[in-house]
Protein backbone atom coordinates (compact mmCIF):
# COMPACT_ATOMS: atom_id res chain seq x y z
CA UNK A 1 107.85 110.82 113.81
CA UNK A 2 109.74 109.68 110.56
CA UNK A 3 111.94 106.97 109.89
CA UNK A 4 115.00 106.62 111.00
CA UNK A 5 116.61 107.29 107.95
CA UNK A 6 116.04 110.93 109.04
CA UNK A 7 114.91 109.88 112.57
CA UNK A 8 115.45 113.11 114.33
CA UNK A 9 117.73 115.89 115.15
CA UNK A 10 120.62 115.94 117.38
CA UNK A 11 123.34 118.70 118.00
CA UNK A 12 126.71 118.39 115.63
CA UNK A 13 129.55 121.02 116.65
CA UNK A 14 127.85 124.76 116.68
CA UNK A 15 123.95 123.57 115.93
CA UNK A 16 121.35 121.29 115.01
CA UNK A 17 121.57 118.77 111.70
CA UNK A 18 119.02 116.79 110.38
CA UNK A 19 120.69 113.07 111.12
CA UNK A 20 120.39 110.61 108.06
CA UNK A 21 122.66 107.97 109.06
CA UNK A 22 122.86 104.12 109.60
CA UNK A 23 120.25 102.41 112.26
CA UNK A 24 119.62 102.89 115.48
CA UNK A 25 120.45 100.95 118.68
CA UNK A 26 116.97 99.67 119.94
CA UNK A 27 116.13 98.51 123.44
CA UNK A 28 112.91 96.09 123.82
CA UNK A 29 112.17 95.72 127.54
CA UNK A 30 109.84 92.45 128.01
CA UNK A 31 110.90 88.94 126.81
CA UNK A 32 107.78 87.70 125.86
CA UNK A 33 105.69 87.47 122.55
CA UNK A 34 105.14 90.81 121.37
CA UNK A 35 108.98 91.57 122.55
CA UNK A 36 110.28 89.27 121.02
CA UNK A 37 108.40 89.36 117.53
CA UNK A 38 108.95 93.31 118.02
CA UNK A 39 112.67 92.28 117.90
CA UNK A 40 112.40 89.73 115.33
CA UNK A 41 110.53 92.24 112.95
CA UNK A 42 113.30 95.05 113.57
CA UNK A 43 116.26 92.60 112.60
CA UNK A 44 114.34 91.55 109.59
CA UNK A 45 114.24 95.10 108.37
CA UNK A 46 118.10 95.03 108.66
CA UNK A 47 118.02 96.89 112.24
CA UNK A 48 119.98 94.46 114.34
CA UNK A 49 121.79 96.70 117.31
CA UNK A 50 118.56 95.22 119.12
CA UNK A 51 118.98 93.85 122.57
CA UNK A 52 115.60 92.22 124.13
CA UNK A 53 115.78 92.62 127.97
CA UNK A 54 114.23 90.71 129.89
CA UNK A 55 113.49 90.77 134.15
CA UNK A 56 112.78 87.11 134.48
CA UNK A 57 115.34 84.51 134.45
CA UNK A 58 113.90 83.53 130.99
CA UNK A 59 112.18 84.49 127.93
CA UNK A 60 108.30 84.00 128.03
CA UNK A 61 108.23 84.05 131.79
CA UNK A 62 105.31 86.18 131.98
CA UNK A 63 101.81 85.72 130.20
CA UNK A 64 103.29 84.03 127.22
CA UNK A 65 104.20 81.02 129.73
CA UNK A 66 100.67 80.92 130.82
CA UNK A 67 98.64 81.48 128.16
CA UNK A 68 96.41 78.43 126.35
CA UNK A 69 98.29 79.72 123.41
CA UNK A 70 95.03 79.68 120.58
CA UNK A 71 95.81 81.29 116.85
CA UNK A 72 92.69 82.27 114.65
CA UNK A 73 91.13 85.11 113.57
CA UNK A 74 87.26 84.44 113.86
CA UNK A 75 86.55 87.40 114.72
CA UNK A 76 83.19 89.78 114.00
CA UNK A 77 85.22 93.27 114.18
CA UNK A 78 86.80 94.59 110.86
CA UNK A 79 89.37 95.25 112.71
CA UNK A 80 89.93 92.44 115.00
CA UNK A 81 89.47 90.30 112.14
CA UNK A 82 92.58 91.95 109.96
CA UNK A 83 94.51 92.24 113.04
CA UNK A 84 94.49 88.54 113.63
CA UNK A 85 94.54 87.81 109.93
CA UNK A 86 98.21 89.19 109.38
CA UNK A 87 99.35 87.69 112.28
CA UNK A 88 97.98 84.03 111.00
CA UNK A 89 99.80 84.43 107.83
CA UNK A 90 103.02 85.29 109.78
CA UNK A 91 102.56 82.47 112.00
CA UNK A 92 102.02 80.13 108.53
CA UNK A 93 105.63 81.73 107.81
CA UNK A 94 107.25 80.52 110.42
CA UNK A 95 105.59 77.03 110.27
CA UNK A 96 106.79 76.79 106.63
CA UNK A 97 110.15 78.16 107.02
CA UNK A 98 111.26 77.48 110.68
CA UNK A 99 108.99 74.44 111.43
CA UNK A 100 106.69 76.32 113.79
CA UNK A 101 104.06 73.43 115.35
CA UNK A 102 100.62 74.55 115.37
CA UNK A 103 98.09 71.53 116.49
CA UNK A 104 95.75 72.47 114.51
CA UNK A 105 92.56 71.34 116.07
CA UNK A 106 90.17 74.48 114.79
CA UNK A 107 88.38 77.52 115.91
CA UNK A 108 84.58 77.87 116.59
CA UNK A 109 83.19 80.88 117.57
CA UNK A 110 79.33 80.16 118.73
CA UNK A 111 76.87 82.72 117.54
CA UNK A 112 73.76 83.68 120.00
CA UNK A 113 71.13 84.72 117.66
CA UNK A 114 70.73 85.77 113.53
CA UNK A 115 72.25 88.76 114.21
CA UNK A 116 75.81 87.36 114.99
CA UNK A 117 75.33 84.41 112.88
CA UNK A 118 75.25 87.26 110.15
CA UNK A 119 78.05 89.24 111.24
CA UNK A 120 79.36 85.91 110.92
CA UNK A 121 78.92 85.82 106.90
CA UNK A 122 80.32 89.17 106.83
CA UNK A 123 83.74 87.92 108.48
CA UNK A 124 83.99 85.20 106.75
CA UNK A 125 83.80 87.24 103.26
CA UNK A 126 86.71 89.91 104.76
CA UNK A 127 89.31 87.34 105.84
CA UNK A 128 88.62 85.98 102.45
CA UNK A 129 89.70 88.83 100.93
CA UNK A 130 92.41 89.15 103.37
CA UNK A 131 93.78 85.44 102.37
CA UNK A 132 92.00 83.19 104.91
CA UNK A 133 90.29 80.98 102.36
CA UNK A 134 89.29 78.30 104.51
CA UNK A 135 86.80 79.73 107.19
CA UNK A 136 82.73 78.54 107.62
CA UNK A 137 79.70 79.52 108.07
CA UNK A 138 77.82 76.83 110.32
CA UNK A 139 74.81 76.45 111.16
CA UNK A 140 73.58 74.71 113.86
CA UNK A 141 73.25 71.60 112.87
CA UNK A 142 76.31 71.45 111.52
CA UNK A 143 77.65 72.59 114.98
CA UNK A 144 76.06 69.54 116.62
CA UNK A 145 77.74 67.25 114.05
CA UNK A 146 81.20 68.98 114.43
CA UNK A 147 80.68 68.94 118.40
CA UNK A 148 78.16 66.20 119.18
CA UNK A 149 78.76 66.58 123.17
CA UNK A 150 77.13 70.07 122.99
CA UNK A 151 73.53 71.36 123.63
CA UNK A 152 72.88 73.38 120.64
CA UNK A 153 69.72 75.44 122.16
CA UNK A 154 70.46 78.74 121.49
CA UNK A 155 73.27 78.21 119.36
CA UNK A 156 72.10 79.88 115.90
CA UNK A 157 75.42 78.52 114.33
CA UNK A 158 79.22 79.37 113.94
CA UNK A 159 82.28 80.77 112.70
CA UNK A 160 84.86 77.86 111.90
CA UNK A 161 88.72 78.12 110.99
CA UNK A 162 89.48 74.47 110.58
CA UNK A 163 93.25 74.87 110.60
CA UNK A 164 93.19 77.25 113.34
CA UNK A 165 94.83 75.77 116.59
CA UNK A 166 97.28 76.34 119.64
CA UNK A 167 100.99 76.90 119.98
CA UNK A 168 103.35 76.33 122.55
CA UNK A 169 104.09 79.91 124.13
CA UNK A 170 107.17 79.19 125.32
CA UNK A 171 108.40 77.02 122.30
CA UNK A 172 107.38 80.13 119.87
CA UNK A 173 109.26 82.58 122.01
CA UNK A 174 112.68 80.25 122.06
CA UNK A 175 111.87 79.62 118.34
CA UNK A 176 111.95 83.99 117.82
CA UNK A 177 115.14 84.32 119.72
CA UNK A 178 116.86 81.89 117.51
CA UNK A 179 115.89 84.51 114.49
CA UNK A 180 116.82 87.15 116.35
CA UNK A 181 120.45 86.28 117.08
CA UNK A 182 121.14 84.62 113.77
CA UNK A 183 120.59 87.78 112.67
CA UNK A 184 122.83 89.86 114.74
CA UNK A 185 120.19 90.66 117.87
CA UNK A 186 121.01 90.34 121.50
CA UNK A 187 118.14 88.63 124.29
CA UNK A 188 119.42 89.20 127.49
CA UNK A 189 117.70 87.50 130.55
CA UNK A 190 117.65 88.53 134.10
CA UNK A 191 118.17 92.26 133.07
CA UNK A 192 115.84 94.54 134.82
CA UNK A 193 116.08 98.42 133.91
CA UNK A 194 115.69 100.25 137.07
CA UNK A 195 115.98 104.25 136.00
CA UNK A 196 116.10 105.90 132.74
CA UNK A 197 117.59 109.04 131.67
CA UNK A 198 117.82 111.02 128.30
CA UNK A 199 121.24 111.49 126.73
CA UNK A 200 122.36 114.51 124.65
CA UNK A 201 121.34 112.85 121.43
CA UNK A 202 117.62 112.37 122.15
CA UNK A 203 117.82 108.49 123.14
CA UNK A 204 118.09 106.95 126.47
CA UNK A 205 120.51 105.28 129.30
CA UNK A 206 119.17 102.32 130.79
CA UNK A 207 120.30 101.99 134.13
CA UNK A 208 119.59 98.28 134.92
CA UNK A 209 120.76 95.48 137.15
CA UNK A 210 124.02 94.70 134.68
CA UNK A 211 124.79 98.10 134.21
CA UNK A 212 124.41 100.67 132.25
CA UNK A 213 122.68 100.25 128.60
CA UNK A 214 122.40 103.21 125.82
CA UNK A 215 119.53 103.05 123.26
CA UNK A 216 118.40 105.82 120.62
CA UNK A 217 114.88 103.83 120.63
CA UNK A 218 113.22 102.30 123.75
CA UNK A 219 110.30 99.76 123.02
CA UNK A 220 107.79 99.01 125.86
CA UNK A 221 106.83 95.57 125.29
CA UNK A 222 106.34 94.55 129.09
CA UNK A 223 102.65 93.63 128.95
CA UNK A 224 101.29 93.55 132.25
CA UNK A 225 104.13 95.88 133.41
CA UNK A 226 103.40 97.99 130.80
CA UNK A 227 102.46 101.09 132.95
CA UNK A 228 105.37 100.75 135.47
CA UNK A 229 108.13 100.59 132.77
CA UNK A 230 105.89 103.57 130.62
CA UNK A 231 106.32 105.40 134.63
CA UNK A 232 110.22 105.12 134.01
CA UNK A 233 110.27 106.91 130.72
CA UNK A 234 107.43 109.48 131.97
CA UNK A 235 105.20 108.24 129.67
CA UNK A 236 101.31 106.95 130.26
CA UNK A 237 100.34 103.78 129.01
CA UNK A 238 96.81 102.78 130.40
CA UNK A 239 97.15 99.08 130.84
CA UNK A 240 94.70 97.25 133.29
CA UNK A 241 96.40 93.67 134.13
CA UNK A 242 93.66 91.65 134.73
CA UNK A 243 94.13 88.22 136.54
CA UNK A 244 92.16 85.35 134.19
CA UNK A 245 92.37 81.78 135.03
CA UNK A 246 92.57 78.18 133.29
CA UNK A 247 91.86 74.61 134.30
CA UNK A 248 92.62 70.96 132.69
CA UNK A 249 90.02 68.66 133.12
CA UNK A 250 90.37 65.17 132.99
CA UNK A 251 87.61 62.95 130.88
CA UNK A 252 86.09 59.95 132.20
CA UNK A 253 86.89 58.54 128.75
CA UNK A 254 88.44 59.51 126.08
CA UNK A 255 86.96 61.19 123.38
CA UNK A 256 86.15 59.75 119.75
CA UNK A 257 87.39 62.89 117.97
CA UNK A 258 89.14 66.06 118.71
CA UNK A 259 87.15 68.99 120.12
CA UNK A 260 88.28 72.36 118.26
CA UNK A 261 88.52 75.42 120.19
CA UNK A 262 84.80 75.95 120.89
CA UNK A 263 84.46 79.64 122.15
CA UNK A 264 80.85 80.41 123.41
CA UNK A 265 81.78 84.39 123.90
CA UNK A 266 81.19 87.22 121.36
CA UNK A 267 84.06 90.42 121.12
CA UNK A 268 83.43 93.86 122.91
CA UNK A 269 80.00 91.77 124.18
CA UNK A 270 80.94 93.27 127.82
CA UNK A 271 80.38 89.77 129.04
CA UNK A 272 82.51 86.66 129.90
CA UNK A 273 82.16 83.33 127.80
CA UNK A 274 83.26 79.64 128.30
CA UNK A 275 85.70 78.17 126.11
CA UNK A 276 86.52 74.45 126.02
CA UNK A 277 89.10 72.62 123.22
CA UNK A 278 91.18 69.26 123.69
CA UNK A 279 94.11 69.83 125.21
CA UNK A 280 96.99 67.64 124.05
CA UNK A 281 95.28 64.23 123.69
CA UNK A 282 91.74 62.61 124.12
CA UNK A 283 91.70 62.18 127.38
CA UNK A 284 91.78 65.92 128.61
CA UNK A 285 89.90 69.39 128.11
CA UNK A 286 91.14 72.93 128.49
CA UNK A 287 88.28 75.18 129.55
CA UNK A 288 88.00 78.64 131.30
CA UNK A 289 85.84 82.03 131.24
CA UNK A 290 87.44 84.32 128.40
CA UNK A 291 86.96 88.25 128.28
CA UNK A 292 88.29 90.41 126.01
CA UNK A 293 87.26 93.86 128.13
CA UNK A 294 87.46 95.08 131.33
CA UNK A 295 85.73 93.01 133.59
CA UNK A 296 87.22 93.45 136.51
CA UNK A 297 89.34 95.44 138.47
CA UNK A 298 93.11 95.38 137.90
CA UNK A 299 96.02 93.55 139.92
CA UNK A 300 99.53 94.04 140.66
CA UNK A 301 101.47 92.11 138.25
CA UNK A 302 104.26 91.23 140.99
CA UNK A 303 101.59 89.96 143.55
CA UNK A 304 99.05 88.34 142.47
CA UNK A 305 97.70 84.49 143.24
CA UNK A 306 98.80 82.56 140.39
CA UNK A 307 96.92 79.89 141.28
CA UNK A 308 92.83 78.92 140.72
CA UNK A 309 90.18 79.89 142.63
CA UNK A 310 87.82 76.75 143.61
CA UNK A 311 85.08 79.15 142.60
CA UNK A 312 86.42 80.43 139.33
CA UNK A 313 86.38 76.58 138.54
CA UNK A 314 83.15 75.83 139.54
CA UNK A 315 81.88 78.38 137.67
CA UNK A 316 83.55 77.21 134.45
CA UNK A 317 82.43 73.53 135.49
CA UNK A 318 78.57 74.51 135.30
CA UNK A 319 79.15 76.30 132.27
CA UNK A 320 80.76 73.22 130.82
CA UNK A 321 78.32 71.10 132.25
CA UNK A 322 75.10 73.00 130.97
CA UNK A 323 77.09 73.96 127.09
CA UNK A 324 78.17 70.09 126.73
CA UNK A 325 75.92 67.68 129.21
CA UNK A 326 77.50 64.89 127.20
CA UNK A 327 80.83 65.49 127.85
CA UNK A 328 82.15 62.93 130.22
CA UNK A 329 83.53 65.51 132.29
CA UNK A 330 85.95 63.99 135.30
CA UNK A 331 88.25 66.23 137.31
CA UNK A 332 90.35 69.26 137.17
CA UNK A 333 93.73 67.96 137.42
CA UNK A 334 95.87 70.96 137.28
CA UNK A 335 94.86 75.03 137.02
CA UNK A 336 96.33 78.19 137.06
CA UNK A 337 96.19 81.95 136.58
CA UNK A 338 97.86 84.64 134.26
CA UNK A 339 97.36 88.31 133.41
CA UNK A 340 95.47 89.74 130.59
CA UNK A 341 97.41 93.32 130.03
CA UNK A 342 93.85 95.28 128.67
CA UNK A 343 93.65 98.82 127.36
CA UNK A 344 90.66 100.60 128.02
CA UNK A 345 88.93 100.02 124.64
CA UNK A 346 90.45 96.65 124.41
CA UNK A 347 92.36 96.71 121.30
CA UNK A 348 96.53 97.08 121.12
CA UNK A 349 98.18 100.17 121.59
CA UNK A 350 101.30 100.26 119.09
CA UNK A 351 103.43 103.34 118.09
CA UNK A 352 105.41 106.49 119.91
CA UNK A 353 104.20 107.30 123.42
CA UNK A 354 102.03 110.44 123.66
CA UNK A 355 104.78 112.95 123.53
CA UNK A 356 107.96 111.05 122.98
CA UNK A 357 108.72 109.67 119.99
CA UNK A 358 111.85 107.44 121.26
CA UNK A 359 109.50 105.24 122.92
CA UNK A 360 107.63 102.57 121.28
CA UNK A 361 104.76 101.11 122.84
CA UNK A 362 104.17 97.56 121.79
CA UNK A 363 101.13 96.66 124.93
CA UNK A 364 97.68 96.04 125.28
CA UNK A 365 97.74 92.34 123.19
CA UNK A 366 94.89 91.51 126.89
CA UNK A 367 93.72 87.79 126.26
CA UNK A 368 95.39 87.71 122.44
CA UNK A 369 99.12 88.36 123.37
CA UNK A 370 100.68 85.18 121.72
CA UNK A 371 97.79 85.24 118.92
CA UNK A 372 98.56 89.18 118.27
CA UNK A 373 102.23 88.93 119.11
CA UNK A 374 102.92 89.00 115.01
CA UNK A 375 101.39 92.09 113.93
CA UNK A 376 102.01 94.16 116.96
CA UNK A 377 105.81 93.58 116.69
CA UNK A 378 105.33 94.40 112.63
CA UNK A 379 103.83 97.41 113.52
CA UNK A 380 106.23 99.10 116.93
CA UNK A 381 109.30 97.50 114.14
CA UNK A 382 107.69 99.58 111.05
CA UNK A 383 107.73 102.94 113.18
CA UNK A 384 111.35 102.61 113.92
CA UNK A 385 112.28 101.48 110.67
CA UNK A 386 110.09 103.64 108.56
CA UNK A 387 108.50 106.07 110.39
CA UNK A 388 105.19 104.75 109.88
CA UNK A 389 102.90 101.56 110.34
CA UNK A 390 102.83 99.65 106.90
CA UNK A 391 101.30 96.40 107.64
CA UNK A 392 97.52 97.30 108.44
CA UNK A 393 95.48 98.94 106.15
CA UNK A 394 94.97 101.85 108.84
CA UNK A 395 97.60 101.12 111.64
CA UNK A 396 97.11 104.62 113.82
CA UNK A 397 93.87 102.80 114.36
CA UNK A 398 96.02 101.53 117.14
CA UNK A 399 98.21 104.11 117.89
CA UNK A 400 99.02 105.36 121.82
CA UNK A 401 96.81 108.95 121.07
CA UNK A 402 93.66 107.23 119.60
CA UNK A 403 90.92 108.92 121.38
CA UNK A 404 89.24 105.73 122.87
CA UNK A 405 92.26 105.35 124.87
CA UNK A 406 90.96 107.94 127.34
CA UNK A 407 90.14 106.92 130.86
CA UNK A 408 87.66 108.89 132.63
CA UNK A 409 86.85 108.54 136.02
């Protein structure tokens, strides 16, 4: 694929000519994060016949509405690490420039023995050199003084992003659209596409609930719906949407200090970990079972329970309680679920479908949607615009035909 500049060839009186002419007119189905950023990014580039369509009756009605909405990048994976990294200086754009709110509580990623703990040093030297300055090395006792409710045994020390924190999905999302339309963009709610067909010139009609809609460039950005919007361009995109759940506790008392993000779970591990933060004020905690693989078997995104499982919170209540047996832990007051859209290897998948090139797949963001939301849409923009990914040192790391993206059965 190249740029659109020259994007590709279409017929012109008695043959074929290269076409080199202005943009193109994009279609992003899914109103969420990576959608929307997708959107934002292509407008920014000066591509603004852009219209975001979304099924629900708003933007951010899927995963981004349900998500507990943590930013960092304390990660162990080269990759992982840079991924997050770009995004956290995009989201510092849009807190200096458009007044973004991130509560920024911090970021600890526990590590389980010397091994991790020096992974640890080695991540906190690359997102140095990628421009996060501000990350530590703990150890454990510095742990126990950071979070003095916690049983350290075991705990060989941490990963810290002090400025790390949460964002409002839904408030990012309605901050995005604003960019988008000042800038000439169209998000369009309640607009499902039903059928698509090709046109003469290579691109696509959209036939949807409000009619019919033309694009040169489609963008699949539907996250867990990934594969059944992929199934209407007769493309594969091997997302598993897995159903992962959340609870708010209520404290006995309040606390004395806020509790960062503590995140007791190590990347590509294979295994599930507890996570725990303050949520909102003193008085409450935010806690669940995180995994960024396949763990379980898939659900259908239009049927599942979106509410918690009494066992599911049990569960996370023993972890809680055995992690932090000083925390005056009271009880849950609310809890829900949401859907982790996973790729089989667990990392994004960004770029032209297998096969067709007027198809962008922006999917896979799993338990980091919101947090990944800023690079993926850089990225799925960058191969429209230019042809190319530009803002990742090696960006068909996560294109659709990597070979880790193969499912066998």
């Amino acid at each position: 694929m190249v740029g659109w500049r020259v994007f590709r060839s279409q017929p012109d009186g008695d043959g074929v000519t290269a076409r080199a002419t202005g943009t193109p007119a994009v279609a992003v189905i899914g109103g969420g994060a990576i959608g929307l950023s997708t959107a934002w990014h292509l407008v920014e580039a000066g591509i603004t016949d852009v219209a975001v369509l979304e099924a629900g009756d708003s933007v951010a009605a899927g995963s981004s509405s349900r998500s507990a909405g943590f930013i960092e990048s304390q990660y162990v994976d080269p990759l992982d690490i840079e991924l997050r990294a770009r995004s956290m200086h995009t989201f510092r754009r849009l807190q200096r420039e458009h007044g973004l709110e991130i509560k920024e509580i911090g970021y600890l990623r526990l590590a389980p023995d010397d091994g991790a703990l020096a992974a640890f040093e080695t991540s906190a030297r690359l997102q140095r050199e990628l421009g996060i300055e501000d990350t530590e090395v703990l150890t454990a006792s510095d742990v126990q003084r950071l979070v003095p409710w916690m049983q350290v045994d075991g705990v060989f020390g941490g990963l810290f992003g002090p400025r790390d924190g949460r964002i409002d999905g839904p408030a990012y999302c309605a901050l995005l659209v604003g960019l988008i339309e000042a800038a000439g963009g169209r998000v369009r709610t309640g607009v499902q596409v039903l059928a698509a067909d090709r046109t003469g010139a290579g691109g696509w009609r959209l036939e949807t609930t409000v009619g019919v809609i033309d694009a040169d460039v489609v963008v699949d950005a539907a996250g867990a719906w990934a594969t059944q919007v992929g199934d209407l361009f007769g493309v594969d995109v091997p997302i598993i949407p897995l159903r992962n759940q959340i609870g708010i506790w209520r404290l006995e008392r309040p606390l004395d200090r806020v509790m960062p993000m503590v995140m007791d779970y190590i990347p590509h591990s294979g295994a599930r970990g507890l996570y725990v933060a303050t949520y909102d004020d003193a008085d409450h905690v935010l806690a669940g079972l995180h995994s960024e693989e396949v763990v379980a078997q898939g659900v259908e995104p239009d049927a599942y329970d979106q509410s918690a499982d009494d066992d599911y919170l049990a569960d996370t209540r023993a972890a809680l309680e055995r992690r932090m047996p000083d925390l005056p832990l009271g009880e849950v007051e609310r809890a829900w679920a949401g859907l982790y859209p996973v790729s089989p290897d667990g990392l994004p998948i960004v770029g032209p479908a297998v096969g067709d090139d007027a198809v962008i797949l922006a999917v896979g963001g799993g338990g980091s949607g919101i947090q990944l939301s800023p690079i993926i849409g850089a990225l799925a923009a960058e191969w429209i615009a230019y042809g190319e990914p530009r803002s990742l040192s090696d960006g068909r790391r996560v294109a659709a035909d990597r070979a880790t993206l193969v499912v066998t059965t």
